[in-house]
Protein backbone atom coordinates (compact mmCIF):
# COMPACT_ATOMS: atom_id res chain seq x y z
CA UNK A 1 33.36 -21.79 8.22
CA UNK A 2 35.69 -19.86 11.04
CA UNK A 3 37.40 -18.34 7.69
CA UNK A 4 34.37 -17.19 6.46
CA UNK A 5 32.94 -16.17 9.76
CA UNK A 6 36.28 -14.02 10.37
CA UNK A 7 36.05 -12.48 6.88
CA UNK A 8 32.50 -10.89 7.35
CA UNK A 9 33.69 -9.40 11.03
CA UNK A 10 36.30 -7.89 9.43
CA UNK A 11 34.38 -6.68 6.11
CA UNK A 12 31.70 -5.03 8.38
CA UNK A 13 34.20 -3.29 10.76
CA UNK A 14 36.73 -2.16 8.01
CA UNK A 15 33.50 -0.34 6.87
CA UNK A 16 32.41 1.12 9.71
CA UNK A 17 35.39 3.28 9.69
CA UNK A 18 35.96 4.49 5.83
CA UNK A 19 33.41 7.22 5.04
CA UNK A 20 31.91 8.11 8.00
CA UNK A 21 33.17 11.40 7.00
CA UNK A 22 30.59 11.66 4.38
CA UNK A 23 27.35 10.19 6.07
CA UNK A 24 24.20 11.95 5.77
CA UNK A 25 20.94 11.48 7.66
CA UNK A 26 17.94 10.74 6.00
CA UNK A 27 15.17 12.99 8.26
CA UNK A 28 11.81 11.84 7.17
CA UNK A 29 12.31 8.78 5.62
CA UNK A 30 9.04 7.24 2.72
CA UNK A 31 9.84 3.54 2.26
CA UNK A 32 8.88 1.18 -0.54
CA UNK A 33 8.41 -2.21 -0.57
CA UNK A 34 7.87 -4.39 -3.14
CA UNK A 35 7.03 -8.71 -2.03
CA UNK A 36 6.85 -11.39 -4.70
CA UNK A 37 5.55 -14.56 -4.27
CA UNK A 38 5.46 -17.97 -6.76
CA UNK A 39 5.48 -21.35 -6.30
CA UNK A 40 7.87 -22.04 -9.43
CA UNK A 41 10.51 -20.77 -6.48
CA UNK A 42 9.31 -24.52 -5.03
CA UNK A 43 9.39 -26.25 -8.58
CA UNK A 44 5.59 -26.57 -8.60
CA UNK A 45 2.62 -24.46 -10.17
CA UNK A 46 -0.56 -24.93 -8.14
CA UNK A 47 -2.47 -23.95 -5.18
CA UNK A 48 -1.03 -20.75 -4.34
CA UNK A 49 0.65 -20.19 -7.21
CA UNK A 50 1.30 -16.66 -7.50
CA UNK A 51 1.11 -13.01 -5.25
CA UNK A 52 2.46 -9.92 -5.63
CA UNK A 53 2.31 -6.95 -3.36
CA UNK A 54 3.53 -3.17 -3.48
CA UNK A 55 3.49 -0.96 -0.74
CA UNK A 56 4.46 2.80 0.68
CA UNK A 57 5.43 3.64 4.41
CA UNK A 58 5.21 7.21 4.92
CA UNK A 59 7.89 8.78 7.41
CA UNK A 60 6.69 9.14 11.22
CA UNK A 61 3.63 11.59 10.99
CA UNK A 62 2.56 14.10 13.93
CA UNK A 63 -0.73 13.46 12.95
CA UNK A 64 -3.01 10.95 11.12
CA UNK A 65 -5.44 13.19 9.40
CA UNK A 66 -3.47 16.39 9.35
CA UNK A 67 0.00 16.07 8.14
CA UNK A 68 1.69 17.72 4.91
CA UNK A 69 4.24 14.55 4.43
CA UNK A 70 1.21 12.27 3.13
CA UNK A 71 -1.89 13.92 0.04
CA UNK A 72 -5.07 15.75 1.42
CA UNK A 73 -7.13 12.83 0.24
CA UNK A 74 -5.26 10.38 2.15
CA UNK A 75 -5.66 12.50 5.31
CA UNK A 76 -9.18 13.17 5.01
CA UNK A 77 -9.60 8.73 4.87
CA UNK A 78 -7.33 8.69 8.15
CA UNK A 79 -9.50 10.76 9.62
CA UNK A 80 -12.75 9.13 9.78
CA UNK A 81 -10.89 5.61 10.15
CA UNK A 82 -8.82 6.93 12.88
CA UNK A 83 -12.08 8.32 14.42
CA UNK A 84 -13.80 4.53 13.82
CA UNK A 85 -10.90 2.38 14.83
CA UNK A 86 -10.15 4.35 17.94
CA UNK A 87 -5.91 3.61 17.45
CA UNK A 88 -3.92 4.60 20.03
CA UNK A 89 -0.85 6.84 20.13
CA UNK A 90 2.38 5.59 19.38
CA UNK A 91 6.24 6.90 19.67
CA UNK A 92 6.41 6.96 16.39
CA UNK A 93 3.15 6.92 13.76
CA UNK A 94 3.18 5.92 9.91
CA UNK A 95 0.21 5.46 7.13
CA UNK A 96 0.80 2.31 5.20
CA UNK A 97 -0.61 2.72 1.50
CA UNK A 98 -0.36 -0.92 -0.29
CA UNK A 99 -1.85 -2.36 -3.64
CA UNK A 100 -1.93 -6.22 -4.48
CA UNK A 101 -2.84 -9.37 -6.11
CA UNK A 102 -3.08 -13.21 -5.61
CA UNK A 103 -3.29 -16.22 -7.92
CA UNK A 104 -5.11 -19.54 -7.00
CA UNK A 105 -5.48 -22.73 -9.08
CA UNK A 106 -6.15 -26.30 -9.07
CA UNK A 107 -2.93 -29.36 -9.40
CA UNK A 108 -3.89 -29.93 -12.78
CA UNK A 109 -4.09 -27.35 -15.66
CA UNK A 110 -4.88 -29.25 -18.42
CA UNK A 111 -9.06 -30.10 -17.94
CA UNK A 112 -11.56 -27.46 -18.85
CA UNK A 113 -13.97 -29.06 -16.36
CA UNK A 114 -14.34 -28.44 -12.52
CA UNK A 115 -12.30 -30.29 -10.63
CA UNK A 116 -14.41 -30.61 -7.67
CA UNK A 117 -11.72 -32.20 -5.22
CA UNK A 118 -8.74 -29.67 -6.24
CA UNK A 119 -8.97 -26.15 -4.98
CA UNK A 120 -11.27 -23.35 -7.43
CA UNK A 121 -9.38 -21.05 -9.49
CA UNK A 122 -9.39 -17.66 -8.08
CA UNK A 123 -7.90 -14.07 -8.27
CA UNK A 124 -7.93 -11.47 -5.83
CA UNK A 125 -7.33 -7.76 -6.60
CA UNK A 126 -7.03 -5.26 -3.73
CA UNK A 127 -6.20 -1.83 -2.27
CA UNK A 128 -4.86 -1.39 1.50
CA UNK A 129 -5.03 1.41 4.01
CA UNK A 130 -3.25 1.03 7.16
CA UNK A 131 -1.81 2.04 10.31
CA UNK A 132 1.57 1.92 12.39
CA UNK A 133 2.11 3.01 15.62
CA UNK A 134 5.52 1.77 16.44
CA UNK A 135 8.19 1.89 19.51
CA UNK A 136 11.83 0.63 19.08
CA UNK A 137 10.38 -2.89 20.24
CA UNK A 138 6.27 -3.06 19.46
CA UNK A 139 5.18 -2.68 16.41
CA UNK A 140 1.04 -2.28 16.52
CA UNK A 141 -0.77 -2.26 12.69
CA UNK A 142 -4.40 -1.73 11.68
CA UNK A 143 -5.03 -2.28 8.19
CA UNK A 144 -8.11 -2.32 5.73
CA UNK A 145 -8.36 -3.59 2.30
CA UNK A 146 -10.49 -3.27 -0.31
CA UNK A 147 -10.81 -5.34 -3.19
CA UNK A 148 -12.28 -7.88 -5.83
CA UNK A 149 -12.57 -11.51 -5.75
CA UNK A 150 -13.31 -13.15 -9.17
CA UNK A 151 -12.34 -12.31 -13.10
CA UNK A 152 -12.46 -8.73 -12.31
CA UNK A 153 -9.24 -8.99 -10.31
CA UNK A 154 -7.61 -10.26 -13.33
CA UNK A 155 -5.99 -13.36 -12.44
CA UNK A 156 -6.30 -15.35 -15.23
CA UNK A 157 -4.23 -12.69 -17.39
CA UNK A 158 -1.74 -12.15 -15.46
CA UNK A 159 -1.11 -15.93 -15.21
CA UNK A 160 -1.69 -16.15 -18.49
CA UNK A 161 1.12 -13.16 -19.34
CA UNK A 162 3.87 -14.77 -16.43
CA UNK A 163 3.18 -18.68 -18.72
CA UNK A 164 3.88 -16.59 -22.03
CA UNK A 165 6.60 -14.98 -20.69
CA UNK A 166 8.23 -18.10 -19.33
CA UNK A 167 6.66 -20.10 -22.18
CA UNK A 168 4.59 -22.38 -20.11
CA UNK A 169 1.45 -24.26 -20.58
CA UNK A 170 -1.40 -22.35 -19.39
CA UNK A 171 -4.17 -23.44 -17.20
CA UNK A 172 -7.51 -24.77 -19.12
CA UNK A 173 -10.14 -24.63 -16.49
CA UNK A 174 -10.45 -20.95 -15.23
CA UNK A 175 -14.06 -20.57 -16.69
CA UNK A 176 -14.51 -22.45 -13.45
CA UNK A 177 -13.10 -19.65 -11.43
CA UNK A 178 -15.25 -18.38 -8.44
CA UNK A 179 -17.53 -15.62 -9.32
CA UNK A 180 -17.39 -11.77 -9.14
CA UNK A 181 -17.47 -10.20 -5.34
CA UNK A 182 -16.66 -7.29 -3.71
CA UNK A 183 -13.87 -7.78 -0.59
CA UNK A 184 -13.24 -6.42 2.72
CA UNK A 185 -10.98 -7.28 5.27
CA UNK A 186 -9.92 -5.93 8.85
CA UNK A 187 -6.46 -6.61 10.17
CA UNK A 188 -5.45 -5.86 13.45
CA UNK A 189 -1.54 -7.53 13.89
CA UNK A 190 0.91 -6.88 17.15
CA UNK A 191 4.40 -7.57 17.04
CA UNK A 192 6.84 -7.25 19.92
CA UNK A 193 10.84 -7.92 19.90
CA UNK A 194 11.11 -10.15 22.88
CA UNK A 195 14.96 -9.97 23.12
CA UNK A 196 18.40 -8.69 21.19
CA UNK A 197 21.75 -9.86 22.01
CA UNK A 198 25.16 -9.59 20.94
CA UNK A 199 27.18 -12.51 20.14
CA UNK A 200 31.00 -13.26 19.25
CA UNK A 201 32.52 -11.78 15.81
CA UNK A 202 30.05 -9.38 15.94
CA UNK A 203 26.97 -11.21 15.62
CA UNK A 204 23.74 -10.09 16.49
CA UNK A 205 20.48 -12.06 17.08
CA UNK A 206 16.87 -11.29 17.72
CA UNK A 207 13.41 -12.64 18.45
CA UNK A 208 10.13 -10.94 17.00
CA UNK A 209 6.76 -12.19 17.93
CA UNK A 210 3.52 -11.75 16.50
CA UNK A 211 0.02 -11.88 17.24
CA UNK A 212 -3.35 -10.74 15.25
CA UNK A 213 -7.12 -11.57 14.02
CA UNK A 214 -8.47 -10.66 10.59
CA UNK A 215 -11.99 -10.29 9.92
CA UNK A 216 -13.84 -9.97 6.42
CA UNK A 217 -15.58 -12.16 3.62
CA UNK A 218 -11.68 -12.98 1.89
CA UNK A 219 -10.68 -14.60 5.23
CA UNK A 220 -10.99 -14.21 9.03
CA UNK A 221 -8.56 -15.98 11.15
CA UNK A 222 -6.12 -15.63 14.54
CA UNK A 223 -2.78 -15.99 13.64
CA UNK A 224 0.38 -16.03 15.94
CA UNK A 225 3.82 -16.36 15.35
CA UNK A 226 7.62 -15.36 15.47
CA UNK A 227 10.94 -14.84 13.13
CA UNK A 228 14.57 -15.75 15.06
CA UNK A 229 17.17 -13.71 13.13
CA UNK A 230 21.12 -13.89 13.23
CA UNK A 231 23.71 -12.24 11.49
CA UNK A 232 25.45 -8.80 11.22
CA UNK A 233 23.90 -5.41 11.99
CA UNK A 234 20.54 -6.16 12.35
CA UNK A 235 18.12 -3.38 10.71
CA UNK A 236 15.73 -1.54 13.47
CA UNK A 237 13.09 -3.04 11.83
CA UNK A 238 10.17 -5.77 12.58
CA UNK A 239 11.38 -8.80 10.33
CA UNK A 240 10.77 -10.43 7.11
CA UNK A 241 7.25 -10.84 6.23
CA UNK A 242 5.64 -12.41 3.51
CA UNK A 243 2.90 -11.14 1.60
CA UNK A 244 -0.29 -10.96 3.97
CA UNK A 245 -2.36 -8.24 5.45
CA UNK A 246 -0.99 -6.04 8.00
CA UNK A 247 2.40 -7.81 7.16
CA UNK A 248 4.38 -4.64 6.36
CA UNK A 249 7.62 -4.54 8.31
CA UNK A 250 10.72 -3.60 6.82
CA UNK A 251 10.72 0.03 7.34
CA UNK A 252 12.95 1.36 9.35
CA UNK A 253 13.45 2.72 12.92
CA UNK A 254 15.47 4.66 14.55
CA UNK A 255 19.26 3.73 14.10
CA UNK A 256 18.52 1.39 11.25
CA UNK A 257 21.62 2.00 8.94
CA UNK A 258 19.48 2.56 6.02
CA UNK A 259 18.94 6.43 7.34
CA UNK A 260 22.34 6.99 6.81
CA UNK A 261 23.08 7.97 3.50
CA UNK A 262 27.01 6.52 3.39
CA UNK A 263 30.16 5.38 1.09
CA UNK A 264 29.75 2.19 2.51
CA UNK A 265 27.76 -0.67 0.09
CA UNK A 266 26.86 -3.73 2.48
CA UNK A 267 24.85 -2.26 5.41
CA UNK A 268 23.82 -6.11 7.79
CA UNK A 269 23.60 -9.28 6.87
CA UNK A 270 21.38 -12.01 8.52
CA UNK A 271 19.34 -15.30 8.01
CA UNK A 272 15.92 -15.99 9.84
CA UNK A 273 13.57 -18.57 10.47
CA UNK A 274 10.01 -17.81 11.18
CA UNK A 275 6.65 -19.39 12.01
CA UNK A 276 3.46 -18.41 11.76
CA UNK A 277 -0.05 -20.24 12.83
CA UNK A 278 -3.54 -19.36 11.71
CA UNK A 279 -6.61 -20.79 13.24
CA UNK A 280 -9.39 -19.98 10.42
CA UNK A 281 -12.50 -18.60 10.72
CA UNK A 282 -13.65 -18.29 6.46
CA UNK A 283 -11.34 -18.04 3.60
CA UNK A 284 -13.29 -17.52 0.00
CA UNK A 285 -10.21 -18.95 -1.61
CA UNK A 286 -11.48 -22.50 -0.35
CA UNK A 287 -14.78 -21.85 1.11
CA UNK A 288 -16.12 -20.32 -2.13
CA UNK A 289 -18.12 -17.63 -3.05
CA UNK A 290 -19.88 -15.28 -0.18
CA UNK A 291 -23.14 -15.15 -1.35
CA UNK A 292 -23.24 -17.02 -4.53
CA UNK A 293 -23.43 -21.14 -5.50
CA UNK A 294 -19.57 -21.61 -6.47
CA UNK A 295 -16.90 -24.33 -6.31
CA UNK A 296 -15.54 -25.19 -3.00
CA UNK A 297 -13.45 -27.51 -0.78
CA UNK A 298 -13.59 -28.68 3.09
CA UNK A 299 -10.83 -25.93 4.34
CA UNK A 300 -8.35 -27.46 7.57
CA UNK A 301 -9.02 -25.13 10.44
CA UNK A 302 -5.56 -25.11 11.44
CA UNK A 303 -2.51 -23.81 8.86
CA UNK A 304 0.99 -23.70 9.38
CA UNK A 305 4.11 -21.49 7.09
CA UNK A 306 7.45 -22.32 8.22
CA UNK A 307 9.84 -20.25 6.07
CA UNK A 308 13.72 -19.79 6.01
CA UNK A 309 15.66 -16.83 4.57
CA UNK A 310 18.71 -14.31 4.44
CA UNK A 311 18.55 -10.75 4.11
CA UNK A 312 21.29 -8.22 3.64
CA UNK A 313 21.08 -4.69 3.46
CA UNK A 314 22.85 -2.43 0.64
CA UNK A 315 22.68 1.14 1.72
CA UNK A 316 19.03 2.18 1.14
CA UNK A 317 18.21 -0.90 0.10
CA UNK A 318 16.83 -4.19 1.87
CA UNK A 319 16.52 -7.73 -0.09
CA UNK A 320 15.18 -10.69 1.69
CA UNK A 321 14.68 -14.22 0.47
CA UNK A 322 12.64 -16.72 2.00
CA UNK A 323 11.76 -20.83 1.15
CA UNK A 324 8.16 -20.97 2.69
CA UNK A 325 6.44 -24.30 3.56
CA UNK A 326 2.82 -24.38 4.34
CA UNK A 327 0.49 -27.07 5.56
CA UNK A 328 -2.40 -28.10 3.79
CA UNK A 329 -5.12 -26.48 3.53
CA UNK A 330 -8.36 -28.75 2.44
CA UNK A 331 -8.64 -31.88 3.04
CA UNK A 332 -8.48 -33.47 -0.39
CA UNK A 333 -4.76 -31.56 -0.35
CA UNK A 334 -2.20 -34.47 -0.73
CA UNK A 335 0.38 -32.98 0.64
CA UNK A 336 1.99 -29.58 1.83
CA UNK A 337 3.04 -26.78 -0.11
CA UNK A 338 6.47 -24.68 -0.99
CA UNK A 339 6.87 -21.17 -2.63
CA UNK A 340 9.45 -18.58 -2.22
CA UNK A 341 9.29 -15.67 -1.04
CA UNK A 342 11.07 -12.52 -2.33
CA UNK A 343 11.08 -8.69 -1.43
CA UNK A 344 12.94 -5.88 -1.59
CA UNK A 345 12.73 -2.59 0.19
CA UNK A 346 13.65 1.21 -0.55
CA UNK A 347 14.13 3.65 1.73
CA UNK A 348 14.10 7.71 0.86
């Protein structure tokens, strides 16, 4: 382990020296982020089975609904949200553009029936607009999505396309899925790096908390949390997130290594753990349809993900992996459930 330890501390400093000649700035950095979630990661295909999220952080912006860096249309939308949300300044400000989807089923695919004590099918389609305002350690996010709960959002298809591609049985029962309604959620999300420290060889750690409320027909909840992270050259960033609202936090700040176009390949190294807690308010994925008779289950009021991960960054590029554990989340749940956790950031 000492051999090992040695190895990287020498890697990273030989590095830092050859081709600083050639470095380059990057001035007004876009980044893009791409998250991938699936329980197969865990061995199992159920529950929340799959999600998928893409997403665009424009560079720091002098203004929110006049700046040249992000399209007119985009601009003109800041404006009146920025106007309605009342968001404060920040050092640094960003628009967050995002686009997703996520995948629920029952345990067992086989029955075309309802399974009334196993969680309904559902799909959830949906376009983000958000907010960053952003200091080298607080991290503030706004975020509004739009979107579709029901076939229109297309989950049984793209299931359907990830089982052909993989050649696995499909699931039987998603005439069962909840019906047909339009979504919209408010995220509000605060994160603050509580400390950094240097440690011997080189090492690095940090501790990022978070804090935030969502409110909408998909879900409204209070969630808290925090990510630990250790390892070499430690990206100005906010963390590791998975795929939820407001979650985007891999861009980077000031100093981050990944504005610095350079010779050199590896760029940090680290692992995490992280926590988050949600107290829940409604969540259609279990609760059922808004304002329509549909299947549902008796949600727990208290969830749990517990998630473990490296990440290592190769010039421009960030990739994270992360083993995520969450509590159940009915009652009629038998037990918890695992998923990884994948992403993998561009900056440019």
């Amino acid at each position: 382990m000492a051999t090992a330890l040695f190895a990287c501390h020498t890697a990273f400093g030989q590095e830092a020296v050859a081709g600083d000649f050639h470095d380059a700035t990057i001035s007004r950095p876009w980044t893009t982020s791409l998250y991938m979630e699936n329980d197969l990661f865990g061995e199992t295909d159920r529950n929340y089975t799959n999600g998928i999220r893409l997403s665009w952080v424009s560079p720091n912006l002098s203004s929110y609904r006049d700046d040249p860096a992000v399209p007119q249309i985009i601009n003109s939308v800041n404006d009146r949200l920025d106007r309605w949300l009342g968001f404060r300044k920040g050092l640094s400000r960003n628009v967050v553009v995002s686009f997703g989807q996520l995948i629920y089923t029952p345990v067992d695919k086989e029955p075309r029936k309802l399974l009334e004590d196993q969680r309904p099918y559902a799909g959830y389609l949906y376009l983000g607009l958000g907010f960053h305002a952003r200091t080298n350690d607080r991290l503030d996010s706004v975020e509004v999505n739009f979107g579709v709960v029901g076939p229109a959002a297309l989950g049984e298809q793209t299931q359907d396309a990830i089982h052909d591609l993989r050649n696995i049985d499909k699931f039987n029962g998603w005439d069962n899925q909840l019906r047909n309604e339009p979504a919209l959620q408010l995220v509000y999300e605060n994160k603050l790096r509580l400390f950094r420290h240097g440690l011997p060889m080189g090492l690095e750690q940090d501790f990022i908390s978070h804090a935030g409320i969502a409110l909408g027909n998909v879900g409204s909840y209070l969630n808290a949390g925090g990510e630990y992270r250790i390892g070499w050259q430690l990206p100005e960033d906010f963390g590791t997130s998975a795929v939820r609202p407001a979650g985007d936090n891999s861009a980077p700040g000031a100093g981050d290594r990944r504005l610095i176009r350079s010779e050199r390949w590896l760029q940090g190294l680290h692992a995490f753990i992280s926590v988050d807690g949600r107290l829940v308010g409604n969540d259609i994925f279990l609760d059922g349809n808004t304002w329509r008779d549909s299947h549902s289950v008796d949600k727990e009021w208290a969830v749990a993900d517990i998630s473990a991960g490296f990440s290592f960054l190769v010039r421009q590029w960030k990739f994270s992996y992360a083993h995520v554990i969450r509590t159940r989340e009915f009652t009629e749940q038998p037990d918890h459930h695992v998923y990884g956790s994948l992403s993998i950031s561009y900056t440019w």
